[in-house]
C-alpha atoms as a PDB file:
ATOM      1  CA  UNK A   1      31.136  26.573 -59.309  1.00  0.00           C
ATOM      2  CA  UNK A   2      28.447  24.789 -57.992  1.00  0.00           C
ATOM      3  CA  UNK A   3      26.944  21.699 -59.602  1.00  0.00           C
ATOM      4  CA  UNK A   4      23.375  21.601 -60.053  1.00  0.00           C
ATOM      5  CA  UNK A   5      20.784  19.272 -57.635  1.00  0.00           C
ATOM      6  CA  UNK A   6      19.494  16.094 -59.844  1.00  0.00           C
ATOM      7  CA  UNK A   7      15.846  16.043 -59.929  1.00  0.00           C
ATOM      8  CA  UNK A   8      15.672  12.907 -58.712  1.00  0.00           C
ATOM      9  CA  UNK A   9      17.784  14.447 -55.521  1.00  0.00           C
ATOM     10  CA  UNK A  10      15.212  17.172 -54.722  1.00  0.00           C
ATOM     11  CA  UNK A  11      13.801  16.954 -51.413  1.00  0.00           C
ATOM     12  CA  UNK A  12      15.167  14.521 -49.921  1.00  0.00           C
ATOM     13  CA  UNK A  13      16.420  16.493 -47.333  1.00  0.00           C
ATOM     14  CA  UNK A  14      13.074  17.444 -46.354  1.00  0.00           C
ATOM     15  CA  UNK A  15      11.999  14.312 -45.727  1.00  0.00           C
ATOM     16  CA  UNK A  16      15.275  13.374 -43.723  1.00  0.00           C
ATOM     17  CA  UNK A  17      13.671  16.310 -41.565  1.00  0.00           C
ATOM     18  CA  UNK A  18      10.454  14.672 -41.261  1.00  0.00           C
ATOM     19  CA  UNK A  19      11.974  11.591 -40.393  1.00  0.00           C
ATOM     20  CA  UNK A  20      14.070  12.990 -37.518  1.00  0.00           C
ATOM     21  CA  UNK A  21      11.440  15.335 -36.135  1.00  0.00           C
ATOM     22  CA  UNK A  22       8.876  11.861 -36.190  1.00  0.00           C
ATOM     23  CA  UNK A  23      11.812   9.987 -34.403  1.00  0.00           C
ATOM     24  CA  UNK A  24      11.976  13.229 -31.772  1.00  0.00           C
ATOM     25  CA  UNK A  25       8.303  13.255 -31.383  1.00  0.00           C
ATOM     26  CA  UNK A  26       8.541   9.162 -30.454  1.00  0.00           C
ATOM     27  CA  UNK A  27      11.117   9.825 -27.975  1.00  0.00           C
ATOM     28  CA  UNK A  28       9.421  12.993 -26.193  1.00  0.00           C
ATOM     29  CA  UNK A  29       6.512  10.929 -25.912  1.00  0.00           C
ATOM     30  CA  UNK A  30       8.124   7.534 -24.772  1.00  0.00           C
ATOM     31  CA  UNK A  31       9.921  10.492 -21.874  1.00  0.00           C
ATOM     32  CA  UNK A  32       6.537  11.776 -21.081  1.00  0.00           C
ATOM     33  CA  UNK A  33       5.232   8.148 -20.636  1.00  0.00           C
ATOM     34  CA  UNK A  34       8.349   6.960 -18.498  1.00  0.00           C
ATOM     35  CA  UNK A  35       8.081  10.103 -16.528  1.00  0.00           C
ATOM     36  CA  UNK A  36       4.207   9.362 -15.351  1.00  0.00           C
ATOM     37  CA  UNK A  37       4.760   5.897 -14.480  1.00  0.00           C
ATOM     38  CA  UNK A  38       7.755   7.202 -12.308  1.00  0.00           C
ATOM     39  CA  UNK A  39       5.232   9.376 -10.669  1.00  0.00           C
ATOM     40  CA  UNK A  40       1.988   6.547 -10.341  1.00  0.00           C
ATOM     41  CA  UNK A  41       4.325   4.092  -8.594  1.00  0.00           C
ATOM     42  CA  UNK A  42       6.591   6.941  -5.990  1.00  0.00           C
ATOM     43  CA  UNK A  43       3.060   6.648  -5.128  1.00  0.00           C
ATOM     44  CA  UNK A  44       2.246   3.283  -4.682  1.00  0.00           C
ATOM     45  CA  UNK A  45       5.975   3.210  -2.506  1.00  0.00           C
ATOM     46  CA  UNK A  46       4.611   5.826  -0.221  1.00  0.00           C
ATOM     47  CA  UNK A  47       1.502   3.647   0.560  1.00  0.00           C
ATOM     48  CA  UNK A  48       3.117   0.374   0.862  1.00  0.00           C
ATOM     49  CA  UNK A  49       5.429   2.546   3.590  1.00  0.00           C
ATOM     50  CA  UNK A  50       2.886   3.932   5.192  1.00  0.00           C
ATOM     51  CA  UNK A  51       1.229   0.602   5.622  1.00  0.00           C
ATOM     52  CA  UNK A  52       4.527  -0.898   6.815  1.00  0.00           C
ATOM     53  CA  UNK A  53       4.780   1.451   9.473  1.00  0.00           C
ATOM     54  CA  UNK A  54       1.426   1.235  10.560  1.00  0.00           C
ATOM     55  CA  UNK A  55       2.192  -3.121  10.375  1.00  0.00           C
ATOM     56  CA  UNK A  56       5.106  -2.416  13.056  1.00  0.00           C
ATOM     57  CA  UNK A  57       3.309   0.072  14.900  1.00  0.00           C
ATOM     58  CA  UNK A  58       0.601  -2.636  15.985  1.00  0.00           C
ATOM     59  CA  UNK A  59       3.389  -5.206  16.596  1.00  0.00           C
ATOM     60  CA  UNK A  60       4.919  -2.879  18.866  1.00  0.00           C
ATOM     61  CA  UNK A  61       1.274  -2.190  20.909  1.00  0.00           C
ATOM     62  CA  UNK A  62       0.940  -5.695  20.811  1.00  0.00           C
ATOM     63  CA  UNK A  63       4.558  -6.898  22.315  1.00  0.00           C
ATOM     64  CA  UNK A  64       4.277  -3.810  24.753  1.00  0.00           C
ATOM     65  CA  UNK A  65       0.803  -5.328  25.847  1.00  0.00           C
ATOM     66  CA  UNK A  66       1.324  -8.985  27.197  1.00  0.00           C
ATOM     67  CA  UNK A  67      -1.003 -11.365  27.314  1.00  0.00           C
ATOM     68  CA  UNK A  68      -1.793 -13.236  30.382  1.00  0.00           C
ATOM     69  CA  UNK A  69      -1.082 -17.034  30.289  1.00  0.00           C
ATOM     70  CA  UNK A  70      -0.419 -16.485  26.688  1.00  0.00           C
ATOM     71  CA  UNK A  71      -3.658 -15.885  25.200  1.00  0.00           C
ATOM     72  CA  UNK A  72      -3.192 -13.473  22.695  1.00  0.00           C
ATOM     73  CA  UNK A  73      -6.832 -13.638  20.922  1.00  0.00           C
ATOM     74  CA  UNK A  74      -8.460 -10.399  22.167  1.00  0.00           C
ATOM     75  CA  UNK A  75      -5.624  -8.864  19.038  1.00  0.00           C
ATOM     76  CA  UNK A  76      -7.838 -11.221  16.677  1.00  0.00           C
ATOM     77  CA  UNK A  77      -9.251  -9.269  14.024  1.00  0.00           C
ATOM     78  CA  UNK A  78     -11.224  -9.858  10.880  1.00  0.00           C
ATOM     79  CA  UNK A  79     -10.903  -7.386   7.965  1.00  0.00           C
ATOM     80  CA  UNK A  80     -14.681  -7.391   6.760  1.00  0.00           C
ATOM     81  CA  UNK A  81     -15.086  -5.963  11.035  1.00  0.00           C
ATOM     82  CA  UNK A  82     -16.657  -2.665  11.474  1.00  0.00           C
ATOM     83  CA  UNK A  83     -14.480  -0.504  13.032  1.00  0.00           C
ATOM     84  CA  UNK A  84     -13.996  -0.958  16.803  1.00  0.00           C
ATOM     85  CA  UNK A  85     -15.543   2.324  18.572  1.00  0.00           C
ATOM     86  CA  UNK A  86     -12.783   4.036  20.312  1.00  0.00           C
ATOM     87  CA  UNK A  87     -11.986   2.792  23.684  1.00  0.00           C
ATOM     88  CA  UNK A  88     -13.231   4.737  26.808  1.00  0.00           C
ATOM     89  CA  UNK A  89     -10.328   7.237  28.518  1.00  0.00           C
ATOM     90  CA  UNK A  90      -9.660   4.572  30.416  1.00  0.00           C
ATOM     91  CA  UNK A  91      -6.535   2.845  29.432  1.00  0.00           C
ATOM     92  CA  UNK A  92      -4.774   5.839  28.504  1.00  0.00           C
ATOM     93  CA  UNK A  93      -2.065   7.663  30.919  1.00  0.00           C
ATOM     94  CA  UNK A  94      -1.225   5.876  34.062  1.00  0.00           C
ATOM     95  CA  UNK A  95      -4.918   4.326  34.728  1.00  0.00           C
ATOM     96  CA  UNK A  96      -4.263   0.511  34.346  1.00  0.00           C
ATOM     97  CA  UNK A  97      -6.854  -1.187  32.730  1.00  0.00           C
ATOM     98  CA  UNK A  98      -7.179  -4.767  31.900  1.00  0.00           C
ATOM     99  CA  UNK A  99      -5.226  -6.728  28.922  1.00  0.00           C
ATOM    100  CA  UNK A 100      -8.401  -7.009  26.749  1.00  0.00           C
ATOM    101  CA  UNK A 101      -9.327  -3.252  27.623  1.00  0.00           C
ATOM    102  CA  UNK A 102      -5.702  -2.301  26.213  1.00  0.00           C
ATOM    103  CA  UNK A 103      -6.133  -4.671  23.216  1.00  0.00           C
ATOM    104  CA  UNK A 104      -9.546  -3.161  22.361  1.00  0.00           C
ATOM    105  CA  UNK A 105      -8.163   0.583  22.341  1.00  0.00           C
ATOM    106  CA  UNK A 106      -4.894  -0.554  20.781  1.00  0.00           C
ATOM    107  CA  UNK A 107      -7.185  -2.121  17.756  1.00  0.00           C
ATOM    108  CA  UNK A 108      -9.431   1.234  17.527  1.00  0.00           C
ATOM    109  CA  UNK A 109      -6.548   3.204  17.722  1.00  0.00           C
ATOM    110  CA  UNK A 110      -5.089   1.028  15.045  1.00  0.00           C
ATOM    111  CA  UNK A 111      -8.269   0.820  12.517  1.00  0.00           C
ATOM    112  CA  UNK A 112      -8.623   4.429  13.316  1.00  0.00           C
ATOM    113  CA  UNK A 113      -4.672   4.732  11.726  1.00  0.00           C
ATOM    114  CA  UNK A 114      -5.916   2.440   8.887  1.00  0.00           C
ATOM    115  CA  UNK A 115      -8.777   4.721   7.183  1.00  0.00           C
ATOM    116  CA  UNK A 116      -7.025   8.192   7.956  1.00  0.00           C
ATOM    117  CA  UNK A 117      -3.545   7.020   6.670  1.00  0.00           C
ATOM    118  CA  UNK A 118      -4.429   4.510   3.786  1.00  0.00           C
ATOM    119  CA  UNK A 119      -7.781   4.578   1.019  1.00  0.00           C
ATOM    120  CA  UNK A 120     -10.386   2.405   2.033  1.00  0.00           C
ATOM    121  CA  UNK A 121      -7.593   1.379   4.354  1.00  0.00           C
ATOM    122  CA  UNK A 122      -8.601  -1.554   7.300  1.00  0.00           C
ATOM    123  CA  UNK A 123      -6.374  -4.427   9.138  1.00  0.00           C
ATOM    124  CA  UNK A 124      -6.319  -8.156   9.613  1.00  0.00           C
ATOM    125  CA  UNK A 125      -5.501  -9.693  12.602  1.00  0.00           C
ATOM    126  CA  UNK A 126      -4.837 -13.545  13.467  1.00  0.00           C
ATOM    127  CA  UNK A 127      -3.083 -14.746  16.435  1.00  0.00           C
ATOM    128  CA  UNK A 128      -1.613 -18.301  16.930  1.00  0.00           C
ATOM    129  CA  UNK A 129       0.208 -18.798  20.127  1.00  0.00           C
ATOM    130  CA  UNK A 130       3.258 -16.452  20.416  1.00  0.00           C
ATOM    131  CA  UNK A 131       2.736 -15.304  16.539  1.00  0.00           C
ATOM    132  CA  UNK A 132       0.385 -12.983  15.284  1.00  0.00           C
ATOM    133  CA  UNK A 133       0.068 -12.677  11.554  1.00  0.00           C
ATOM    134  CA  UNK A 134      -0.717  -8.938  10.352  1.00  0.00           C
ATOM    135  CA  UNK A 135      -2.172  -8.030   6.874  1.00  0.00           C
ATOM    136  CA  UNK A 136      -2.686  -4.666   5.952  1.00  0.00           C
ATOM    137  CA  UNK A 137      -5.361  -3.836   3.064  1.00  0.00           C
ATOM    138  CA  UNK A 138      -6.223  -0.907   1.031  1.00  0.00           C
ATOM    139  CA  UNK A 139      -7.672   0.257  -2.257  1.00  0.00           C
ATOM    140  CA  UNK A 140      -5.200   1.646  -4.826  1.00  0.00           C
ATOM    141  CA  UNK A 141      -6.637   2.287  -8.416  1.00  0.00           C
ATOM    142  CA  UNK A 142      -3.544   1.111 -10.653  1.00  0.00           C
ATOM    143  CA  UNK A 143      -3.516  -1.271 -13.822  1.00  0.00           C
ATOM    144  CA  UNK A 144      -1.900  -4.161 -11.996  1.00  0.00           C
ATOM    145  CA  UNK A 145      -5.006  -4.949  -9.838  1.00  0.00           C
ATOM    146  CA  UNK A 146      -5.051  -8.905 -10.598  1.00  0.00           C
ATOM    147  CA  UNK A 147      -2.267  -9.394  -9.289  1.00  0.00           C
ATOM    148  CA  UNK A 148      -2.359  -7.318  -6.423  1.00  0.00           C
ATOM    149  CA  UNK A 149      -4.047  -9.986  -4.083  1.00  0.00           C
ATOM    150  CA  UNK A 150      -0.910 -11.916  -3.564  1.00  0.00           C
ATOM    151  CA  UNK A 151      -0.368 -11.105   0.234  1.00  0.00           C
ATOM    152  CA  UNK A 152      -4.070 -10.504   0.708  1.00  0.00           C
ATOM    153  CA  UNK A 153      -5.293 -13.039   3.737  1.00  0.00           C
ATOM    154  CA  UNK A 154      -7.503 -16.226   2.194  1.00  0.00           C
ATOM    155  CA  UNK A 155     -11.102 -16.149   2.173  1.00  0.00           C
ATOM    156  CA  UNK A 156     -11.574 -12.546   1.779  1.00  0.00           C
ATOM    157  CA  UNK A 157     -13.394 -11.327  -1.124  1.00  0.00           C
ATOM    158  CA  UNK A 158     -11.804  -8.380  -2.071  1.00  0.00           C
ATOM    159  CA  UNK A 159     -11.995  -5.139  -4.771  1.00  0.00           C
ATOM    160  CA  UNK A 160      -9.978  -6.263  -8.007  1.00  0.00           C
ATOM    161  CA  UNK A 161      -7.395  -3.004  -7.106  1.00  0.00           C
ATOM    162  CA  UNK A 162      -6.821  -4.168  -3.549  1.00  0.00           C
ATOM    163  CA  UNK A 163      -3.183  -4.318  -2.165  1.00  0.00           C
ATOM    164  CA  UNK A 164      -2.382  -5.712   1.355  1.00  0.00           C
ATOM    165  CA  UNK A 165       1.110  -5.896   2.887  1.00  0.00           C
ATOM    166  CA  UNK A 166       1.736  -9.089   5.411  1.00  0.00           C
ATOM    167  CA  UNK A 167       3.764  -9.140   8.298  1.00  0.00           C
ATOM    168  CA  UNK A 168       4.389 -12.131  10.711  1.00  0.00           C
ATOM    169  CA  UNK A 169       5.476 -11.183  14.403  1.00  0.00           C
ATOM    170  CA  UNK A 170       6.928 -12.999  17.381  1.00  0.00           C
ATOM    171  CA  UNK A 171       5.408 -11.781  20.954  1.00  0.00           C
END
């Protein structure tokens, strides 16, 4: 025989069912939330590769390039430069040309890299005797933009979304 429900009773499992579906809705949402963060930052990895390889690639120019009685300065370059017009036919294939003819193309080449591979992407370049210090720079629209400038070369005023990667080399 069954007993009857209290009135008092009545309904309450109705509103366990709201409860739980309001709890599931949380969840699917938090899930959804995770899941697009996942996605903003695989992107921000791919860029900070990208720039990493395009770091060592110059480093590599640079070492394969030596400078005569050390004098590494024709690799200087500033950030805020226009881009370096591509260097004349000259210095590529077996022609020799000079070390500050190489230099020049390796930097165009390099810049060149910079704005196809990276957004708003550009270099920096400073040399002091055997080191050369490499930076980097492009735009990434993300919400941690302040404190993106933290391996960003001094005395640059940059974008608030800017992100630079750094990389010191021996030649």
């Amino acid at each position: 025989m069954h007993s009857p429900v209290p009135h008092l009773q009545r309904g309450t499992t109705l509103v366990e069912v709201l409860v739980a579906m309001l709890l599931m809705s949380f969840g699917v949402l938090a899930m959804t939330a995770m899941q697009a963060h996942a996605i903003q930052h695989s992107h921000t990895s791919e860029l900070r590769t990208l720039a990493s390889l395009l770091a060592q690639d110059l480093g590599d120019r640079m070492r394969a390039n030596v400078a005569p009685l050390g004098d590494w300065s024709a690799y200087d370059l500033s950030a805020t430069a226009k881009p370096l017009a591509p260097a004349a036919t000259t210095c590529q294939g077996s022609t020799a040309c000079t070390f500050t003819e190489a230099a020049a193309a390796d930097l165009a080449q390099w810049q060149e890299q910079l704005a196809h591979s990276l957004p708003h992407g550009r270099g920096h370049v400073r040399t002091v005797d055997t080191q050369a210090d490499l930076w980097v720079i492009w735009d990434e629209a993300d919400h941690a933009g302040a404190q993106a400038h933290h391996s960003c070369p001094e005395g640059l005023s940059l974008a608030p979304h800017t992100r630079c990667i750094y990389l010191r080399i021996a030649l």
